[in-house]
N, C-alpha and C. Protein backbone atom coordinates (compact mmCIF):
# COMPACT_ATOMS: atom_id res chain seq x y z
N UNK A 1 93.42 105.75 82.43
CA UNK A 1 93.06 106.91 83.22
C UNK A 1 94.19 107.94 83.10
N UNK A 2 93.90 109.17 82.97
CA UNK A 2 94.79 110.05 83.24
C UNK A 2 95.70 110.62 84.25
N UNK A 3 96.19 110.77 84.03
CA UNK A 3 97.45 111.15 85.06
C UNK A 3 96.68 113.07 86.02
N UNK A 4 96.28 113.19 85.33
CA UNK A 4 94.58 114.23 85.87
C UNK A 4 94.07 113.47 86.99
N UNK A 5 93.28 112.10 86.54
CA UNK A 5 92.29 111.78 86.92
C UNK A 5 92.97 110.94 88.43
N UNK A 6 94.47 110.39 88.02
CA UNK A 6 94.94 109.53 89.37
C UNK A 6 94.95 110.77 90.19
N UNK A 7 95.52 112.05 89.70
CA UNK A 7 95.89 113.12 91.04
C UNK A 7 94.61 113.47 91.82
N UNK A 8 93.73 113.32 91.16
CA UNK A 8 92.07 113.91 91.83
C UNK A 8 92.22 112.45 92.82
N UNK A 9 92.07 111.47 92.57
CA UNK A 9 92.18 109.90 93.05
C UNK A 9 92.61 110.30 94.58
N UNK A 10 93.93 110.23 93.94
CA UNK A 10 94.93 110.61 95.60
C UNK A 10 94.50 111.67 96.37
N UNK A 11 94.27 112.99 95.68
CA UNK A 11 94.22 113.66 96.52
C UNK A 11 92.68 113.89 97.29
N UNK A 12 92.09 112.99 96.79
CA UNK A 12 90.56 112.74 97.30
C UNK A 12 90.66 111.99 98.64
N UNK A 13 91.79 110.86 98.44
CA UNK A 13 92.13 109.79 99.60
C UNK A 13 92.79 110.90 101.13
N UNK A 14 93.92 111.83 100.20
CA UNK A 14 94.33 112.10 101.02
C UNK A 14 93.44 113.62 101.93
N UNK A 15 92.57 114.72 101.39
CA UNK A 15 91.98 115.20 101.59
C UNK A 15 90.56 114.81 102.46
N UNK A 16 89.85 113.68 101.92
CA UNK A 16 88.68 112.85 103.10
C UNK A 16 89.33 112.21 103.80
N UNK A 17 90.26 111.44 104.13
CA UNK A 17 91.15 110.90 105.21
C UNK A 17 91.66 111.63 106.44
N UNK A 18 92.11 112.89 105.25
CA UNK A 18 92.67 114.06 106.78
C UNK A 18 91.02 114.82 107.35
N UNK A 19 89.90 114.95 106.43
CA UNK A 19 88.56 115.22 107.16
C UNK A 19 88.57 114.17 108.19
N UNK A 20 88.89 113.23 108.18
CA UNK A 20 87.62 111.84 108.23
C UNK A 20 88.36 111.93 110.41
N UNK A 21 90.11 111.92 109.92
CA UNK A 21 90.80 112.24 111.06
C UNK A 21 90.60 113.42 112.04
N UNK A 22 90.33 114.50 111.30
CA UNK A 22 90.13 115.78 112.10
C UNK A 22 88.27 115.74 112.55
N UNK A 23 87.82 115.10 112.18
CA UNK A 23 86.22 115.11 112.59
C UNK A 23 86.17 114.00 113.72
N UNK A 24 86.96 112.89 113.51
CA UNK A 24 87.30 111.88 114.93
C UNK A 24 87.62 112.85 115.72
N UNK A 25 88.67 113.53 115.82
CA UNK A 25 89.46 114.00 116.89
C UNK A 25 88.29 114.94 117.30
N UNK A 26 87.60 115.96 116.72
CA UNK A 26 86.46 116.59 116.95
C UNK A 26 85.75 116.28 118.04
N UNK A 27 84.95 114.57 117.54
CA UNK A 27 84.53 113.81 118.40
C UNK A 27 84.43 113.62 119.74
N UNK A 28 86.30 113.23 119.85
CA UNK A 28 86.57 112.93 121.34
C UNK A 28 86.50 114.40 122.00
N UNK A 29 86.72 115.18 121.20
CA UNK A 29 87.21 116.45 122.36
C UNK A 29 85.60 116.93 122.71
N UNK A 30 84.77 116.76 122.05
CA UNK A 30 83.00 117.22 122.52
C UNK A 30 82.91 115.98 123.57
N UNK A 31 83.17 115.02 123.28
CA UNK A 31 82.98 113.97 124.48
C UNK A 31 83.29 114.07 125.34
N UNK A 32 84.83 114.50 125.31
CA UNK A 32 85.45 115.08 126.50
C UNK A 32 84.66 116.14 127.76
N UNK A 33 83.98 117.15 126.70
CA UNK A 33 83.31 118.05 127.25
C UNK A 33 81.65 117.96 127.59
N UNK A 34 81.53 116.91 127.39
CA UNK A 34 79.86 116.28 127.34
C UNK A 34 79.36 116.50 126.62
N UNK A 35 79.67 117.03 125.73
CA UNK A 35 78.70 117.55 124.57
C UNK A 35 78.47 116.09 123.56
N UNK A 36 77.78 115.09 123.56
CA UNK A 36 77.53 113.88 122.85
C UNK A 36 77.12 113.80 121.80
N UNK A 37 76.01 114.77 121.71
CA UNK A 37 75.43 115.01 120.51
C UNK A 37 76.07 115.49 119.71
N UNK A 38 77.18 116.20 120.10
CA UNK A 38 78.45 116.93 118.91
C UNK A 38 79.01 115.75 118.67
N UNK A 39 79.69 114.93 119.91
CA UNK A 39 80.80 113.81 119.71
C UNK A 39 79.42 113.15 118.35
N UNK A 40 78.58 112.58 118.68
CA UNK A 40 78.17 111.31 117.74
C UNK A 40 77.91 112.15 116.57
N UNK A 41 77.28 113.63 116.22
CA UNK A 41 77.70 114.15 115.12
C UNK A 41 78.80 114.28 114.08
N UNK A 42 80.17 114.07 114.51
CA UNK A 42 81.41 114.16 114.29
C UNK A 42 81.49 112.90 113.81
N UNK A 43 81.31 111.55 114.50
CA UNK A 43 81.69 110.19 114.14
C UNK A 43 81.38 110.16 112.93
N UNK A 44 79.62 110.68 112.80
CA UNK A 44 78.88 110.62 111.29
C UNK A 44 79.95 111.54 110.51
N UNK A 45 80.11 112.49 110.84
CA UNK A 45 81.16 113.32 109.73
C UNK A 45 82.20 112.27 109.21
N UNK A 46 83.24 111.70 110.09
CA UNK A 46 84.30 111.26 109.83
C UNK A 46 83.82 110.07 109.40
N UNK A 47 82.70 108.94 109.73
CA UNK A 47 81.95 108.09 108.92
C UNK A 47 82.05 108.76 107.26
N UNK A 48 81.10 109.57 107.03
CA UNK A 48 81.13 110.27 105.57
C UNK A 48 82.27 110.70 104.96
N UNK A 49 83.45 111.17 105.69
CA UNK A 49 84.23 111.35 104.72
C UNK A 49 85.51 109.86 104.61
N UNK A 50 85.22 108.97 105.15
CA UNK A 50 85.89 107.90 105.03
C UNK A 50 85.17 107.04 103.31
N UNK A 51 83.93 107.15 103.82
CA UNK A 51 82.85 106.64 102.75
C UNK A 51 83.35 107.23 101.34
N UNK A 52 83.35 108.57 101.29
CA UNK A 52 84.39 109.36 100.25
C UNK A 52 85.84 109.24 99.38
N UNK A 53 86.69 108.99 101.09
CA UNK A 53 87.91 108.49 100.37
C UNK A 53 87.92 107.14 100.19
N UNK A 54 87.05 105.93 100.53
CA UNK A 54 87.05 105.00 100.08
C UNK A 54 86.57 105.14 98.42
N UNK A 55 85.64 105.51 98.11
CA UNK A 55 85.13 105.84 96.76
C UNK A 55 86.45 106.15 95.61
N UNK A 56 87.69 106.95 96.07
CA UNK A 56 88.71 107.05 95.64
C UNK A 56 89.26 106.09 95.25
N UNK A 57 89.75 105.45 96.70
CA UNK A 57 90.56 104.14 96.81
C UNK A 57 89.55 102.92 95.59
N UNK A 58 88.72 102.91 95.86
CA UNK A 58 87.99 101.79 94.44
C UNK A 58 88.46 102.15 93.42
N UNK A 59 88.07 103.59 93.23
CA UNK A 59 88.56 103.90 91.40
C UNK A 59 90.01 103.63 91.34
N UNK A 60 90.98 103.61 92.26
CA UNK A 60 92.34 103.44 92.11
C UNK A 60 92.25 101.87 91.94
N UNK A 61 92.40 100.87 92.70
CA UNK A 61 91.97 99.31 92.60
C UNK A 61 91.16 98.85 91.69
N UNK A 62 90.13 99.55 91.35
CA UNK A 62 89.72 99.11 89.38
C UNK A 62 90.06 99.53 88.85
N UNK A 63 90.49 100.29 88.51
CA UNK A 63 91.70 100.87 87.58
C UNK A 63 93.21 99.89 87.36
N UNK A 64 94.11 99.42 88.11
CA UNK A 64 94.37 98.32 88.15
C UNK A 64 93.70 96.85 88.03
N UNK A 65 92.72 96.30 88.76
CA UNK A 65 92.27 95.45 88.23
C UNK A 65 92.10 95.31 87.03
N UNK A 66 92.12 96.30 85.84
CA UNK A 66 91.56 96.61 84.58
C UNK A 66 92.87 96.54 84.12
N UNK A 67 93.96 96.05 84.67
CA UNK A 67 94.66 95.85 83.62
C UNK A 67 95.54 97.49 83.46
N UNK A 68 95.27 98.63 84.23
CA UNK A 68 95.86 100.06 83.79
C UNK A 68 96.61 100.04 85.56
N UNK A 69 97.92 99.62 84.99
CA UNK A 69 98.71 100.01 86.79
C UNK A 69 98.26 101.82 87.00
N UNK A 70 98.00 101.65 87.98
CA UNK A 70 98.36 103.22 88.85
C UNK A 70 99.79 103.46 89.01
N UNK A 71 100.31 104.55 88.97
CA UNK A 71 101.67 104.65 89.21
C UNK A 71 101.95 104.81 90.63
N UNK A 72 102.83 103.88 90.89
CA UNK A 72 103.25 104.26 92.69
C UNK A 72 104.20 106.12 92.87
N UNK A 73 103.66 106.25 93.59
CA UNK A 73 104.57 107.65 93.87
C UNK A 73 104.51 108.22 95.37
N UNK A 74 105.25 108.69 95.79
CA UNK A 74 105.47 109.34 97.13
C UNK A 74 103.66 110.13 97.56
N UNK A 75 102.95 110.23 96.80
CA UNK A 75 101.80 110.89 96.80
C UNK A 75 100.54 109.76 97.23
N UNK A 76 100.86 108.70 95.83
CA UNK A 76 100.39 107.15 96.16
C UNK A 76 100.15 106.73 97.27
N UNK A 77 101.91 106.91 97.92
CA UNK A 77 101.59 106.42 99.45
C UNK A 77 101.33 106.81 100.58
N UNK A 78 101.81 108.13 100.23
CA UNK A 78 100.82 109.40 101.39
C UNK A 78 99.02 109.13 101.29
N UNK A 79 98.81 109.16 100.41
CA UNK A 79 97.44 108.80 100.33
C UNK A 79 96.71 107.68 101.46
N UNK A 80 97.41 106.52 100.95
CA UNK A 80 97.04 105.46 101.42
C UNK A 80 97.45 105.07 103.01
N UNK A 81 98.43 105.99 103.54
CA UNK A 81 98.75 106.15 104.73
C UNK A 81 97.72 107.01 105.39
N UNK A 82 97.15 108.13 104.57
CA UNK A 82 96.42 108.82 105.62
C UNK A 82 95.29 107.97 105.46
N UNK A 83 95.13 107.39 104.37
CA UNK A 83 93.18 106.43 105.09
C UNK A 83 93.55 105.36 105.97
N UNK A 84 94.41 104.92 106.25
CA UNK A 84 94.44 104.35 106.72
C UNK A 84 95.00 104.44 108.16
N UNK A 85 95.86 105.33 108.43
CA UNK A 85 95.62 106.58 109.82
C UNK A 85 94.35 107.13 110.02
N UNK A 86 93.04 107.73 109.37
CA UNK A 86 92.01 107.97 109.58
C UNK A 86 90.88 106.90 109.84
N UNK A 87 91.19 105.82 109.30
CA UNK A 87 90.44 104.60 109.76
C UNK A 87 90.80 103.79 111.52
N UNK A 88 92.04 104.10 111.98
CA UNK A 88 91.95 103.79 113.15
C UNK A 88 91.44 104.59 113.91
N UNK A 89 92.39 106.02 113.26
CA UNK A 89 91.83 107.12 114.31
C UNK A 89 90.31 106.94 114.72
N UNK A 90 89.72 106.73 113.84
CA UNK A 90 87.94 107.06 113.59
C UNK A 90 87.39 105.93 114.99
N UNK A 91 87.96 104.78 114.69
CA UNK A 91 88.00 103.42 115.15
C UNK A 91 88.04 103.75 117.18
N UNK A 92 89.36 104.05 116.84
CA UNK A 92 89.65 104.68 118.36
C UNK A 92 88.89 105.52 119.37
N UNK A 93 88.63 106.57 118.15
CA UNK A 93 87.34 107.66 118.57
C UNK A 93 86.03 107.39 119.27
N UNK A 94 85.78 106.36 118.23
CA UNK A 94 84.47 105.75 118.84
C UNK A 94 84.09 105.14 120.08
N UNK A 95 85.16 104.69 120.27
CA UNK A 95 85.70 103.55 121.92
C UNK A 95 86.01 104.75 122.63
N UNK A 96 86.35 105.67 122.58
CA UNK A 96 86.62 106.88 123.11
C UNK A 96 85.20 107.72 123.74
N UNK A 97 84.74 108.40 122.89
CA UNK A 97 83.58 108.52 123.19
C UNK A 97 82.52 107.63 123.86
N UNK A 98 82.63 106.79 123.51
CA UNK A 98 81.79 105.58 124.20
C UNK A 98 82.00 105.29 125.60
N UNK A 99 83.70 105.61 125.84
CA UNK A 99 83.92 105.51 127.46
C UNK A 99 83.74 106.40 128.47
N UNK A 100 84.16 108.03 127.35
CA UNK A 100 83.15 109.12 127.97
C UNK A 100 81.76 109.10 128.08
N UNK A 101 80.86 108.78 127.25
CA UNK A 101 80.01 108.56 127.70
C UNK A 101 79.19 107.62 129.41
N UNK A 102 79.94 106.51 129.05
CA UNK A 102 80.00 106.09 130.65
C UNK A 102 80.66 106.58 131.86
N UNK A 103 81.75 106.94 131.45
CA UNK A 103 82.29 108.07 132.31
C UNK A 103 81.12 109.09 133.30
N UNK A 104 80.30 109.69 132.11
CA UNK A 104 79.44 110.82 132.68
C UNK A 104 78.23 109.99 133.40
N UNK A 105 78.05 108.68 133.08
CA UNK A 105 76.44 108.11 133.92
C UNK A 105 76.87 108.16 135.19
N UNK A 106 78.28 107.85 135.51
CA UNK A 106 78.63 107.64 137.04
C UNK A 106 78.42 108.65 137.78
């Protein structure tokens, strides 16, 4: 793979990761405000763009599996830090919203 094709890689991870985070946070703050139908709109956003930068993260891991290392680099691991900051965040969000939601039946 090209040294092209790893930078699209990463910066796919790191670009849907920081969506995937800013559409969680989205989330809670419509929840916050009752707006639910925004909050569970948002989850689906940050759902989809996780789905995305995972799609990344594969081509990076078969690409290695295949025998072609990826090169580690300060970019590498920014990458893989933000999906994986956007995967809790998302995580969190949801339990979040979910408690606002009960929040408002009371």
């Amino acid at each position: 793979m090209s040294e092209q094709e790893n930078l699209e890689q990463i910066m796919g991870l790191i670009i849907n990761g920081g969506n995937a985070k800013s559409d969680a946070m989205e989330a809670i703050q419509a929840a916050k405000t009752g707006d639910f139908e925004l909050a569970d709109q948002k989850l689906a956003d940050s759902d989809k763009a996780l789905v995305e930068a995972h799609h990344s993260q594969t081509g990076m891991l078969t690409q290695e599996a295949n025998g072609e290392p990826v090169p580690i680099t300060i970019l590498t691991i920014h990458s893989q830090d933000h999906l994986m900051n956007a995967i809790t965040f998302r995580d969190l969000a949801g339990e979040m919203v979910e408690m606002y939601k009960k929040m408002a039946e009371k």
